[in-house]
Structures are given as structure tokens and as C-alpha cells.
PDB file of N, CA and C in Angstrom:
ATOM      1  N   UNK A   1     -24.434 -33.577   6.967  1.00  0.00           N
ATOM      2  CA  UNK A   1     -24.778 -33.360   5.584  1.00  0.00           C
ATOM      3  C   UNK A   1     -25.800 -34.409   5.132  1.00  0.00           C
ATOM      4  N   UNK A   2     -25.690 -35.608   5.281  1.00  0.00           N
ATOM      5  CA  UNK A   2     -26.286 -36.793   5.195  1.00  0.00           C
ATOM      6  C   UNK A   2     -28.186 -36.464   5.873  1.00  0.00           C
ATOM      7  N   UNK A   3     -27.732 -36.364   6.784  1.00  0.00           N
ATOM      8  CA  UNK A   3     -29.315 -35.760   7.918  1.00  0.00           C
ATOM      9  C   UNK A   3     -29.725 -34.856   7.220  1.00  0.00           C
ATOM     10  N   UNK A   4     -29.338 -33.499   6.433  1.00  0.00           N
ATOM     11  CA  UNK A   4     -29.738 -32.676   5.630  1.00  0.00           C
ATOM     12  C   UNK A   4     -30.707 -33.053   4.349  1.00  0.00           C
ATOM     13  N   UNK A   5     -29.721 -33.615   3.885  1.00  0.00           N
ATOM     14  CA  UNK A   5     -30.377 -33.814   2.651  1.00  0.00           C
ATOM     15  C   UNK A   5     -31.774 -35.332   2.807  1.00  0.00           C
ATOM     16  N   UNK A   6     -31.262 -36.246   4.159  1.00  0.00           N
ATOM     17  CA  UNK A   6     -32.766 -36.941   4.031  1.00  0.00           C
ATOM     18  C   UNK A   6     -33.977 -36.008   4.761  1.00  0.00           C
ATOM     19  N   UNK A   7     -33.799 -34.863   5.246  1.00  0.00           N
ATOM     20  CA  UNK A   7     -34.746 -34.461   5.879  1.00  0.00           C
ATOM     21  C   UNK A   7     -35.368 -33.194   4.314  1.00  0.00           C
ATOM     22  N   UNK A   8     -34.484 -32.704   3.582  1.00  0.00           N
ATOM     23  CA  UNK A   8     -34.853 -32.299   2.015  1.00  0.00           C
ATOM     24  C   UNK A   8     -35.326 -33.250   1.110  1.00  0.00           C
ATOM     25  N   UNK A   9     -34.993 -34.427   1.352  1.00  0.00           N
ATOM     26  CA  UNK A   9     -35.789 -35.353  -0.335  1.00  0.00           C
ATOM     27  C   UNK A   9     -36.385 -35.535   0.876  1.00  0.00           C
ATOM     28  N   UNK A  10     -37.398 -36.333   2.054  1.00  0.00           N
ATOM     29  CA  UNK A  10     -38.168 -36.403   2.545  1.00  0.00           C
ATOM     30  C   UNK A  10     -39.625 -35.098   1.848  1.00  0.00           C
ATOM     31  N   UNK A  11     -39.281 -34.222   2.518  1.00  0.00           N
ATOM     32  CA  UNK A  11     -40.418 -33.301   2.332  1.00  0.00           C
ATOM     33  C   UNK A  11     -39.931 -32.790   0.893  1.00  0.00           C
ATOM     34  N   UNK A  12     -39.265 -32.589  -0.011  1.00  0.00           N
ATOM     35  CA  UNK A  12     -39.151 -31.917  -1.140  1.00  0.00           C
ATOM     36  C   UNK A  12     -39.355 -33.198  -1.995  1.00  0.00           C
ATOM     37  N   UNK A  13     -39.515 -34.482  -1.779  1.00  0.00           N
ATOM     38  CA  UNK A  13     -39.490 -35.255  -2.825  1.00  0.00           C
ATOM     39  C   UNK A  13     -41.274 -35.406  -3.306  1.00  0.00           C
ATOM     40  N   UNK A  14     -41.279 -35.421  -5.202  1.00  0.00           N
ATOM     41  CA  UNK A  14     -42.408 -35.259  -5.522  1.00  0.00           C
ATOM     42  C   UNK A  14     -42.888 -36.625  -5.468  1.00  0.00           C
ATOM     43  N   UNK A  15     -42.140 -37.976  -5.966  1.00  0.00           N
ATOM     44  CA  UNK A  15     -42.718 -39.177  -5.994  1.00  0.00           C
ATOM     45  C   UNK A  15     -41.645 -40.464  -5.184  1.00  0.00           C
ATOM     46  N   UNK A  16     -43.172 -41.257  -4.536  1.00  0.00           N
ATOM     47  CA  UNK A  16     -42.162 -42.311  -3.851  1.00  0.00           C
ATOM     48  C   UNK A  16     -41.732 -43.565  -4.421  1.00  0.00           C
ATOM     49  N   UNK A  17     -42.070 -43.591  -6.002  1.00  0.00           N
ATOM     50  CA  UNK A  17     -42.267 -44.774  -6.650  1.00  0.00           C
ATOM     51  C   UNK A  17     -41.180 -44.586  -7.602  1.00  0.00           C
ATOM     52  N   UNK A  18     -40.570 -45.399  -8.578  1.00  0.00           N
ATOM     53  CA  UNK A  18     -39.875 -45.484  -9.785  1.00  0.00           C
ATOM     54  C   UNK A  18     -39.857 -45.089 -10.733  1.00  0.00           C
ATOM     55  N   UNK A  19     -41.576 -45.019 -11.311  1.00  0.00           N
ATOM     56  CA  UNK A  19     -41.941 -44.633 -12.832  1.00  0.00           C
ATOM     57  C   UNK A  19     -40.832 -45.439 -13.433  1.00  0.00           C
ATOM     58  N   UNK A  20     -40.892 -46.567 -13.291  1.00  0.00           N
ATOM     59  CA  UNK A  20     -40.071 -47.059 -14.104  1.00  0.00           C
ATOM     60  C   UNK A  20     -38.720 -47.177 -15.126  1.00  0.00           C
ATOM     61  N   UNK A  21     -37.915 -46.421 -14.050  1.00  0.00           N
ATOM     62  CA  UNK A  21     -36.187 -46.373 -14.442  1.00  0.00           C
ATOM     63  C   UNK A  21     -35.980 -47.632 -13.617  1.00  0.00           C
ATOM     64  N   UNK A  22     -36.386 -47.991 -12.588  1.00  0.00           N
ATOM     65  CA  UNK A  22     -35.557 -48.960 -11.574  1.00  0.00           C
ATOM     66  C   UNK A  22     -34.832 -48.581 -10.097  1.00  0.00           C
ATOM     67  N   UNK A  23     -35.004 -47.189 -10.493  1.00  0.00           N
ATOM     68  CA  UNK A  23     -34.033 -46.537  -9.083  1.00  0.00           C
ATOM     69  C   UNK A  23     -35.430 -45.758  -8.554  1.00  0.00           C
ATOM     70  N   UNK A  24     -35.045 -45.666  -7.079  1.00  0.00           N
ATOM     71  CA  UNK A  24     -35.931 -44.605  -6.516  1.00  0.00           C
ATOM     72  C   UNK A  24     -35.485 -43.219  -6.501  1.00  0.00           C
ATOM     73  N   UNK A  25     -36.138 -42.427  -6.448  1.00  0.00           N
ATOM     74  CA  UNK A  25     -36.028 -41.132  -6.713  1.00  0.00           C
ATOM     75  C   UNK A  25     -34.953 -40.557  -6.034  1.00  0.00           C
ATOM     76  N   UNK A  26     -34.693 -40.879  -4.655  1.00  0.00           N
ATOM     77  CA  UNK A  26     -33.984 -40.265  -4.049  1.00  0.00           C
ATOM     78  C   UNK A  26     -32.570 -41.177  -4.008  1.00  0.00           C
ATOM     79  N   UNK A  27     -32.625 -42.540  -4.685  1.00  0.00           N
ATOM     80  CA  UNK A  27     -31.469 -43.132  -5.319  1.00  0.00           C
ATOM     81  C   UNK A  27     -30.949 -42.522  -6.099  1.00  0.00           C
ATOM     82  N   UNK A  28     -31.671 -42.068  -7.080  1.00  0.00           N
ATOM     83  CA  UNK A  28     -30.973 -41.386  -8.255  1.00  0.00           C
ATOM     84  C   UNK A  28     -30.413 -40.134  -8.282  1.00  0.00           C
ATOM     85  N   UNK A  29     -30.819 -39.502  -7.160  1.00  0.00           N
ATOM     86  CA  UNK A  29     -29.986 -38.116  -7.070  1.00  0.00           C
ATOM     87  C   UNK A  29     -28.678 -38.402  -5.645  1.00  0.00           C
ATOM     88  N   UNK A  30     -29.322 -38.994  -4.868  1.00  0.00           N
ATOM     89  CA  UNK A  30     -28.041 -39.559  -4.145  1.00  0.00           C
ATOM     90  C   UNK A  30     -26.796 -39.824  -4.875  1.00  0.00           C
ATOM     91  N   UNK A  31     -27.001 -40.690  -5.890  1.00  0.00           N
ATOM     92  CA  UNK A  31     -25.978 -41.643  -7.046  1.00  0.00           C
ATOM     93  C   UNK A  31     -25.753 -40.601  -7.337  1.00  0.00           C
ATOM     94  N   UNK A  32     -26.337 -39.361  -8.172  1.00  0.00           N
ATOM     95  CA  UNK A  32     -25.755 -38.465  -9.060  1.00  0.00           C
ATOM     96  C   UNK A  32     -24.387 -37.672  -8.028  1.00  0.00           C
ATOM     97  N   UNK A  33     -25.082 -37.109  -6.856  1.00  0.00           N
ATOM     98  CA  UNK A  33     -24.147 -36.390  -5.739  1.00  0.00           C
ATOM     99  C   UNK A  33     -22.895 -36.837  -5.630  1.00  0.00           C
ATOM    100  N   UNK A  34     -23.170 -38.420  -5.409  1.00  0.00           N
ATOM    101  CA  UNK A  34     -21.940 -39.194  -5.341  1.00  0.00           C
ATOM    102  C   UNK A  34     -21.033 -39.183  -6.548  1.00  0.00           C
ATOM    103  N   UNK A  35     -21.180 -39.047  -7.768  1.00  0.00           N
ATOM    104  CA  UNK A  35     -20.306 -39.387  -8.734  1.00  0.00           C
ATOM    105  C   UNK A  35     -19.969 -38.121  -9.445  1.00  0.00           C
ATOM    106  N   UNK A  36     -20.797 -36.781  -8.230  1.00  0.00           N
ATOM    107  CA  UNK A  36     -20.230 -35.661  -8.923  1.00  0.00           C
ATOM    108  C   UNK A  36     -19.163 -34.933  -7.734  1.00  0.00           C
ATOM    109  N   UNK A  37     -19.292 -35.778  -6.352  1.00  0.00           N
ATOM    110  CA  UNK A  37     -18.310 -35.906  -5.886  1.00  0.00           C
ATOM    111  C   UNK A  37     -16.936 -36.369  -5.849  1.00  0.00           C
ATOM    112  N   UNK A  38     -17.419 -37.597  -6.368  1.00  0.00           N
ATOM    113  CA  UNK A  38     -16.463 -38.176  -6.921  1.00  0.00           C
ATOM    114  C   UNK A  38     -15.424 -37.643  -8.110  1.00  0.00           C
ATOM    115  N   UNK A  39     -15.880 -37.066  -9.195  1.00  0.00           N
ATOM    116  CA  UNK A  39     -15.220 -36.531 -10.290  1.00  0.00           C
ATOM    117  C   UNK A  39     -14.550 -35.060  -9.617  1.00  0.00           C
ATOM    118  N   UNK A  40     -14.988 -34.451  -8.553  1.00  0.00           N
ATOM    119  CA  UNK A  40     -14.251 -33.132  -8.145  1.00  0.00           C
ATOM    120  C   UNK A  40     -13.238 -33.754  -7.435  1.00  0.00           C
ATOM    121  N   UNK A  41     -13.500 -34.973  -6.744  1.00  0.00           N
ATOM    122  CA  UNK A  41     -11.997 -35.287  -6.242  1.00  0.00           C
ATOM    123  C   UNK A  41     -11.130 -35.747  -7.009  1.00  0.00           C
ATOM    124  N   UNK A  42     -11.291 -36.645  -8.445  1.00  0.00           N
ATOM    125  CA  UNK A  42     -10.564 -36.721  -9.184  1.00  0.00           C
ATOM    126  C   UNK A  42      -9.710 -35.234  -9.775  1.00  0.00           C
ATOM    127  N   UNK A  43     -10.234 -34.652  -9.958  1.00  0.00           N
ATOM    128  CA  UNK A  43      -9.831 -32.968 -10.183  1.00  0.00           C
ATOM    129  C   UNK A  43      -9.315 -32.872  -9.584  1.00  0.00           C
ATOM    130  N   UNK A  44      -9.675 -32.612  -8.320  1.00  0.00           N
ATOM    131  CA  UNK A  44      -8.361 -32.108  -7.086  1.00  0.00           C
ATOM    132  C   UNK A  44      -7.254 -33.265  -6.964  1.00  0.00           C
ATOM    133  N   UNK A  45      -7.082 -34.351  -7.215  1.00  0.00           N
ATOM    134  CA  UNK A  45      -6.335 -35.314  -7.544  1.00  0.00           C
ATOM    135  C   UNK A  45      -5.103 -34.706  -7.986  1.00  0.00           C
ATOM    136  N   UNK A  46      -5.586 -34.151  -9.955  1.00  0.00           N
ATOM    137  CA  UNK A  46      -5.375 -34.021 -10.363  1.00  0.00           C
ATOM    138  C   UNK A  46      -4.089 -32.451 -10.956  1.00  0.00           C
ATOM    139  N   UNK A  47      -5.402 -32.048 -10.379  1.00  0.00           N
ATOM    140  CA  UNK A  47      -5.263 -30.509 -10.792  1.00  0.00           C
ATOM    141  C   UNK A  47      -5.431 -29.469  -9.324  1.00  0.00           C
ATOM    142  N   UNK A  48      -4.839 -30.031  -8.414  1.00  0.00           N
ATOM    143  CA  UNK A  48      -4.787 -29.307  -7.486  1.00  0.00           C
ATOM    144  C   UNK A  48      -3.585 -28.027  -7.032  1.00  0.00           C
ATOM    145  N   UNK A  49      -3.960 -26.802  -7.690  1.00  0.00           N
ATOM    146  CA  UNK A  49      -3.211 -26.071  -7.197  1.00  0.00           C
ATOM    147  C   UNK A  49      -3.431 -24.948  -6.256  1.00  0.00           C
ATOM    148  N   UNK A  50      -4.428 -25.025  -5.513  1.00  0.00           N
ATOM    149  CA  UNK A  50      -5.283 -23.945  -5.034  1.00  0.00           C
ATOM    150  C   UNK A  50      -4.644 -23.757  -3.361  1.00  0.00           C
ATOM    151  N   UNK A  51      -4.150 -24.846  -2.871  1.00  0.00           N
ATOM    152  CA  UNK A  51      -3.068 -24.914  -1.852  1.00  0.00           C
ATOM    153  C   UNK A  51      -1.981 -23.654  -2.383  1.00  0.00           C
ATOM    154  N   UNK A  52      -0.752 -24.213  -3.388  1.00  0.00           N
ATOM    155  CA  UNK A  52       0.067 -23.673  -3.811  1.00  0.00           C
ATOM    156  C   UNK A  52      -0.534 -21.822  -3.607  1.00  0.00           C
ATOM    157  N   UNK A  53      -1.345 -21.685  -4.785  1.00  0.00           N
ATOM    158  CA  UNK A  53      -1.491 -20.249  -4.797  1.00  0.00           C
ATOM    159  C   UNK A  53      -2.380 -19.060  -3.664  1.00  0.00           C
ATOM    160  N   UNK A  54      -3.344 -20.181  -2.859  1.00  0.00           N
ATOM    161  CA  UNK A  54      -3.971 -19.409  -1.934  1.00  0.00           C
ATOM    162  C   UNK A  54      -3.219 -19.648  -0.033  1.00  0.00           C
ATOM    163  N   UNK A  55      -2.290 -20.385  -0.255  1.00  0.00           N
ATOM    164  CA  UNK A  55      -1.775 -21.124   0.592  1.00  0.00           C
ATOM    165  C   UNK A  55      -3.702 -21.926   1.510  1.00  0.00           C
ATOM    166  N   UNK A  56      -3.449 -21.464   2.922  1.00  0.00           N
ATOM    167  CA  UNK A  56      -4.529 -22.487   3.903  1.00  0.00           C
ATOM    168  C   UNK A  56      -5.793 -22.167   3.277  1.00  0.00           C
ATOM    169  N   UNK A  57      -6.105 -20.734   2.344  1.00  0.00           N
ATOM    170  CA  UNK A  57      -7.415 -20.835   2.486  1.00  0.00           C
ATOM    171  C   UNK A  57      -7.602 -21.247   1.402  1.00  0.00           C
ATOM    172  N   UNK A  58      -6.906 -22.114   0.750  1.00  0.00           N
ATOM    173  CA  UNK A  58      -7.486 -23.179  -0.207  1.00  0.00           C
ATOM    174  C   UNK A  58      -8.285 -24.000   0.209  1.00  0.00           C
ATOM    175  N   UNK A  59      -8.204 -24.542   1.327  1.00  0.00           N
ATOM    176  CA  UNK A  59      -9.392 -25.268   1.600  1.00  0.00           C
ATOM    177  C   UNK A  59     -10.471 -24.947   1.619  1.00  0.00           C
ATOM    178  N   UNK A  60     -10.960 -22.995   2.366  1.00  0.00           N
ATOM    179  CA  UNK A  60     -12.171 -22.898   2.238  1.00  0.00           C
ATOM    180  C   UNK A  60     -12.756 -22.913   0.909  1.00  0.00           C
ATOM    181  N   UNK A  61     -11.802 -22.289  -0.233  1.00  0.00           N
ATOM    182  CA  UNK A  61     -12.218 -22.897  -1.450  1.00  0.00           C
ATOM    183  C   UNK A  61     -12.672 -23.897  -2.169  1.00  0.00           C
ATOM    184  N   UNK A  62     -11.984 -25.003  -1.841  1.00  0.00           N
ATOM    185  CA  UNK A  62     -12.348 -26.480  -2.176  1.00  0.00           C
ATOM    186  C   UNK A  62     -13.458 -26.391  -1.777  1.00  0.00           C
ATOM    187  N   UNK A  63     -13.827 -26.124  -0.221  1.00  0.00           N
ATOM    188  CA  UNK A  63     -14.897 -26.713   0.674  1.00  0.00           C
ATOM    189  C   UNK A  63     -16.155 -25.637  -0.299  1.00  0.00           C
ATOM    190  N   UNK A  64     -16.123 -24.475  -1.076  1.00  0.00           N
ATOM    191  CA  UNK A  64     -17.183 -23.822  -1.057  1.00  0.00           C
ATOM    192  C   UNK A  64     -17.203 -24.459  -2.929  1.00  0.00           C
ATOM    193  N   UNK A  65     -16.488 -25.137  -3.314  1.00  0.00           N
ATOM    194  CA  UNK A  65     -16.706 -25.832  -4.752  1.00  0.00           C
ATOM    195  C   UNK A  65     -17.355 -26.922  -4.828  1.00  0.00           C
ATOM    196  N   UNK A  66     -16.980 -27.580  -3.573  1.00  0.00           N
ATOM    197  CA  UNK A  66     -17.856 -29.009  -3.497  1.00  0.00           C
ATOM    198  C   UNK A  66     -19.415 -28.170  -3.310  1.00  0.00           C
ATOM    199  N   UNK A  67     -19.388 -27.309  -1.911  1.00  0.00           N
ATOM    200  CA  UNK A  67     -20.849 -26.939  -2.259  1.00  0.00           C
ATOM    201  C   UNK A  67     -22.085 -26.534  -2.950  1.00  0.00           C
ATOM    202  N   UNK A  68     -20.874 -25.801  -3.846  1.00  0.00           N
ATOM    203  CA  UNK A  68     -21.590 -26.132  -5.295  1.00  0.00           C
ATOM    204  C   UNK A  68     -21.933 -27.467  -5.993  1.00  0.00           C
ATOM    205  N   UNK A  69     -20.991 -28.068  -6.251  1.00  0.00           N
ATOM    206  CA  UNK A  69     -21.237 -29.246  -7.088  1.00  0.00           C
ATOM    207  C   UNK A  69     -22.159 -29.895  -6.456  1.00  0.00           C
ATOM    208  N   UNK A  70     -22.414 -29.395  -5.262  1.00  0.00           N
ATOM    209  CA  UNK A  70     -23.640 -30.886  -4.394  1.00  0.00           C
ATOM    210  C   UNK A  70     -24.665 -30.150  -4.566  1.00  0.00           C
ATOM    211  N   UNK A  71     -24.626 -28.610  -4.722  1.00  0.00           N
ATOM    212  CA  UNK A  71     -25.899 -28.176  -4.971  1.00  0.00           C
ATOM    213  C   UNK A  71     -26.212 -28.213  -6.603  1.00  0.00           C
ATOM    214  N   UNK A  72     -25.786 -28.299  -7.288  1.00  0.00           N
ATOM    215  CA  UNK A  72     -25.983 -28.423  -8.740  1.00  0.00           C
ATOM    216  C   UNK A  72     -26.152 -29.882  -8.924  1.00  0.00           C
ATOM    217  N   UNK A  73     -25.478 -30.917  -8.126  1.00  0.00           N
ATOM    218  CA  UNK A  73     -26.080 -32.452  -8.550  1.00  0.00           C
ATOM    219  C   UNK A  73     -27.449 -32.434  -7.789  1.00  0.00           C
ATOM    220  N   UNK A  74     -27.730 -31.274  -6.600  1.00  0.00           N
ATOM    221  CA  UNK A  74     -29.061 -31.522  -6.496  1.00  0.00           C
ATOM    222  C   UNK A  74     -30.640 -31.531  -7.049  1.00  0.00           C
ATOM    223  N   UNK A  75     -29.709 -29.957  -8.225  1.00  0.00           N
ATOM    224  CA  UNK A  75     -30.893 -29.303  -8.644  1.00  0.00           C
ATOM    225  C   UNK A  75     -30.984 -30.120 -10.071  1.00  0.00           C
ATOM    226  N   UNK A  76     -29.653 -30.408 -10.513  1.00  0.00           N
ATOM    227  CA  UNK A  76     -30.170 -31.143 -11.743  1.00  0.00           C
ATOM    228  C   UNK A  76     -30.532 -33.058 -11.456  1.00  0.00           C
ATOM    229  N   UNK A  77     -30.627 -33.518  -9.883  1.00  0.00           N
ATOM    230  CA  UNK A  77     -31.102 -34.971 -10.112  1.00  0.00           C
ATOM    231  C   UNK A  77     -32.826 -34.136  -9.722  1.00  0.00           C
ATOM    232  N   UNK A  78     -33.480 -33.456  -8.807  1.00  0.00           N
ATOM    233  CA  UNK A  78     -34.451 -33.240  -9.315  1.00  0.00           C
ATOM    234  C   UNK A  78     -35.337 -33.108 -10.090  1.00  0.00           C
ATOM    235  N   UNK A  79     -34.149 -32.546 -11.292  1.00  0.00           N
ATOM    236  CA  UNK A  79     -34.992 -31.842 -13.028  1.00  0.00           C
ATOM    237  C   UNK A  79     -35.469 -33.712 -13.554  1.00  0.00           C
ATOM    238  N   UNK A  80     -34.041 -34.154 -13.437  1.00  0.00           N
ATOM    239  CA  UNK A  80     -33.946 -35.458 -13.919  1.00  0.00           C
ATOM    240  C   UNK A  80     -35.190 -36.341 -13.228  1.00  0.00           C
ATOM    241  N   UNK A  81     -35.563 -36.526 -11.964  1.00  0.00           N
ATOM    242  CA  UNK A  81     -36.465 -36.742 -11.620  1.00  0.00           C
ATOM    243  C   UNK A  81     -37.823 -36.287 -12.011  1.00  0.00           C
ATOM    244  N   UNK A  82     -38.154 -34.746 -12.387  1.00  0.00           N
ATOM    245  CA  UNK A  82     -39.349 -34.694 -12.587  1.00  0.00           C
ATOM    246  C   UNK A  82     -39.460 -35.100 -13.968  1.00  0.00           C
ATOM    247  N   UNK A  83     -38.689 -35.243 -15.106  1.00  0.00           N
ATOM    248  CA  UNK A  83     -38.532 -35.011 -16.450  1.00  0.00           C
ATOM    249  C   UNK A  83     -38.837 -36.708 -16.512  1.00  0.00           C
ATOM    250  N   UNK A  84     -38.606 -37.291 -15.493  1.00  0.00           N
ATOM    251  CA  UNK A  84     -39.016 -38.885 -15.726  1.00  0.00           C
ATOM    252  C   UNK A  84     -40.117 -39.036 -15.533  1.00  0.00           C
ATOM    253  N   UNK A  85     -40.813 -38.327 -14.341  1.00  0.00           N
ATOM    254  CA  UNK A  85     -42.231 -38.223 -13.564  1.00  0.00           C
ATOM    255  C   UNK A  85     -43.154 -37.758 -14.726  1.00  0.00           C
ATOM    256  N   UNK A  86     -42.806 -37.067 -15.330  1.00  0.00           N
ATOM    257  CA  UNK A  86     -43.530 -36.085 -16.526  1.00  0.00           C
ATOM    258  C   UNK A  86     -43.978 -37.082 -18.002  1.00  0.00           C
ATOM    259  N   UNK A  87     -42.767 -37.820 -18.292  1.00  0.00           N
ATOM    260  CA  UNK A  87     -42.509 -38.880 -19.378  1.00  0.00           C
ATOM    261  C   UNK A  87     -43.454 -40.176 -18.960  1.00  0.00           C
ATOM    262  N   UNK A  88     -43.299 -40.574 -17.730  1.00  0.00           N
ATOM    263  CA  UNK A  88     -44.355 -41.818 -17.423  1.00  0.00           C
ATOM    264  C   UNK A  88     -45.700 -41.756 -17.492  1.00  0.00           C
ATOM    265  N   UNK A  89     -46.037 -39.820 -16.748  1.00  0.00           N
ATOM    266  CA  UNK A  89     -47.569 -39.552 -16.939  1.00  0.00           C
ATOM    267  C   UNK A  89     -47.838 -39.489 -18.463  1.00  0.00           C
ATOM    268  N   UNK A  90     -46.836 -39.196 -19.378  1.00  0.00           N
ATOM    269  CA  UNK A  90     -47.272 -39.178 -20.917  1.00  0.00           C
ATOM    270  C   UNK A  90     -47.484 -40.273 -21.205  1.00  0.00           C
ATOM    271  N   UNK A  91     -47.126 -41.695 -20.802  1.00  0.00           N
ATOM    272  CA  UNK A  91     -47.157 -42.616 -21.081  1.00  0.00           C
ATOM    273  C   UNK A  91     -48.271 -43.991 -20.571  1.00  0.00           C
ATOM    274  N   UNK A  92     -48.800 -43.135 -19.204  1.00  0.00           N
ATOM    275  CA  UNK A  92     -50.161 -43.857 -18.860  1.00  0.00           C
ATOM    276  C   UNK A  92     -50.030 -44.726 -17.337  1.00  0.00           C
ATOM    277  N   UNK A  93     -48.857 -44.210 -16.712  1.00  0.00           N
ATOM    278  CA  UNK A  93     -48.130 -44.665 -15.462  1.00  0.00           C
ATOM    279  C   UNK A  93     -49.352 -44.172 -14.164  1.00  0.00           C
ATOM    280  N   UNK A  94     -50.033 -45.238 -13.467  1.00  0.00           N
ATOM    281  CA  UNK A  94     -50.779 -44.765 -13.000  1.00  0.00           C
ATOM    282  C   UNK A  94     -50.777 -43.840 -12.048  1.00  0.00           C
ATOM    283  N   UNK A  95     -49.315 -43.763 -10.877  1.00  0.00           N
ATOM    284  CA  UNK A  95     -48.749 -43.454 -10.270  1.00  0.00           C
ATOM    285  C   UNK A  95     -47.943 -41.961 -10.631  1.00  0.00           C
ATOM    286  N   UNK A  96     -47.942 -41.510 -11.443  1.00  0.00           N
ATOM    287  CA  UNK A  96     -46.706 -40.812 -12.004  1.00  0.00           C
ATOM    288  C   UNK A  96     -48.130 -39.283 -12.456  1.00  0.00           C
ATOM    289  N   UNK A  97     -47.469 -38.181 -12.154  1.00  0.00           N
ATOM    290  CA  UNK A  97     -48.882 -37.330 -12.127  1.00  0.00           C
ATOM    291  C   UNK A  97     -48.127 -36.096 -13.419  1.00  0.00           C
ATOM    292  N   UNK A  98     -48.806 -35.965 -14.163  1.00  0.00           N
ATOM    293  CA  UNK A  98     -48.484 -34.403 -15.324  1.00  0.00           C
ATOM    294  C   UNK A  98     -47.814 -33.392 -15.175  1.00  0.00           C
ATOM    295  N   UNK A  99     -47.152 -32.657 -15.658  1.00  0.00           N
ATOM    296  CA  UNK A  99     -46.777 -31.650 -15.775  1.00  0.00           C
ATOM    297  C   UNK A  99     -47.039 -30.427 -15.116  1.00  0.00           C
ATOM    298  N   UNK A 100     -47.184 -29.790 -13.820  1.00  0.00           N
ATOM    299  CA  UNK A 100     -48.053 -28.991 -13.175  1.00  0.00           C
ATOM    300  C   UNK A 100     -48.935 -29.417 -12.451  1.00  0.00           C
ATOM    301  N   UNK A 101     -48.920 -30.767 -12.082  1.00  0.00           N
ATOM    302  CA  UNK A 101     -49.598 -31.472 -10.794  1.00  0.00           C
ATOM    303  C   UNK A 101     -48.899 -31.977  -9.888  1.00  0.00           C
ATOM    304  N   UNK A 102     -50.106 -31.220  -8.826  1.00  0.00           N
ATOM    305  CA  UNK A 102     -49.279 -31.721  -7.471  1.00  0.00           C
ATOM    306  C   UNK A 102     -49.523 -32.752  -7.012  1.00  0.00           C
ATOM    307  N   UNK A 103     -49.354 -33.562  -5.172  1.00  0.00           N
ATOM    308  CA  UNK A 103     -49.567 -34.939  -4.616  1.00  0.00           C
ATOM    309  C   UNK A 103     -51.070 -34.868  -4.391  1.00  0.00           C
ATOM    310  N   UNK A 104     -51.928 -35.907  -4.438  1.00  0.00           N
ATOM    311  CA  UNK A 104     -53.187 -35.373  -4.097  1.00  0.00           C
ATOM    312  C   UNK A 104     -52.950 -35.510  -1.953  1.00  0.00           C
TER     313      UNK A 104
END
């Protein structure tokens, strides 16, 4: 999973720089993955009844919820990423390219 996703922010990532949050791009959606992992296991912690009512194939369940949640912390640390990329070029970031521009 790990090999996946650096070989996706590798070629899918738009910038290699900060624009000035402090995190790198592919920090910040890493972090996001992680703490939206994190909160589904608190859930299942919590609120786990999917054993009980599906008996074994609760797991494939779990397993196809996390895949969601990792694909939704993906698509929204991207947005979050370009929406920063977008804000710095408004702001005069030399590095950081407009709204509808690509890498040169």
C-alpha cells in the first residue's frame, strides 16, 4: 500500500515545494490518510458490530471502508493541496503556478 501510493504522489503530485504551509505536499496528505485512519479505528473500537451481524465477512467490509476512507483522504488532501497551490499563486509565490496551469 505504502509503494502504491509513493509511486501515485510521485507522478500525480503537482508541486515539490511548500507554498508556504510548512509541510510538503505529500506530507500533508500522508498526515491526512493517517488520521483518517486513525479515526475509523477509533470507530471500530468503538462501534464495532459488523462481526456480530455479518459474522467473517465483516472483515471484508471493514477492509472495503478503510478503502474508502484512504481514497477520500486522498482525493480531498489533493483538493487541499491544490487550493494552497492556487492561494500562493494569488499571492505572488514564485514557485506556486495558477489555477489551470500546468508544470512547465
Amino acid at each position: 500500500m505504502v509503494f502504491a501510493f509513493a509511486v501515485i504522489y510521485y507522478y500525480a503530485q503537482t508541486s515539490r515545494n511548500s507554498t508556504g504551509i510548512g509541510l510538503h505536499p505529500v506530507h500533508r496528505r500522508v498526515a491526512l490518510w493517517a488520521i483518517a485512519s486513525a479515526c475509523l479505528r477509533g470507530y471500530l473500537h468503538f462501534f464495532n458490530t459488523y462481526s456480530k451481524t455479518y459474522g467473517s465477512l465483516g472483515a471484508v467490509i471493514i477492509l472495503m471502508l478503510w478503502f474508502y476512507v484512504t481514497g477520500l483522504a486522498f482525493l480531498i488532501g489533493g483538493q487541499i493541496n491544490a487550493t494552497i497551490e492556487h492561494a500562493a499563486a494569488e499571492h505572488g509565490h514564485p514557485e506556486a503556478k495558477a489555477e489551470g496551469r500546468k508544470a512547465a
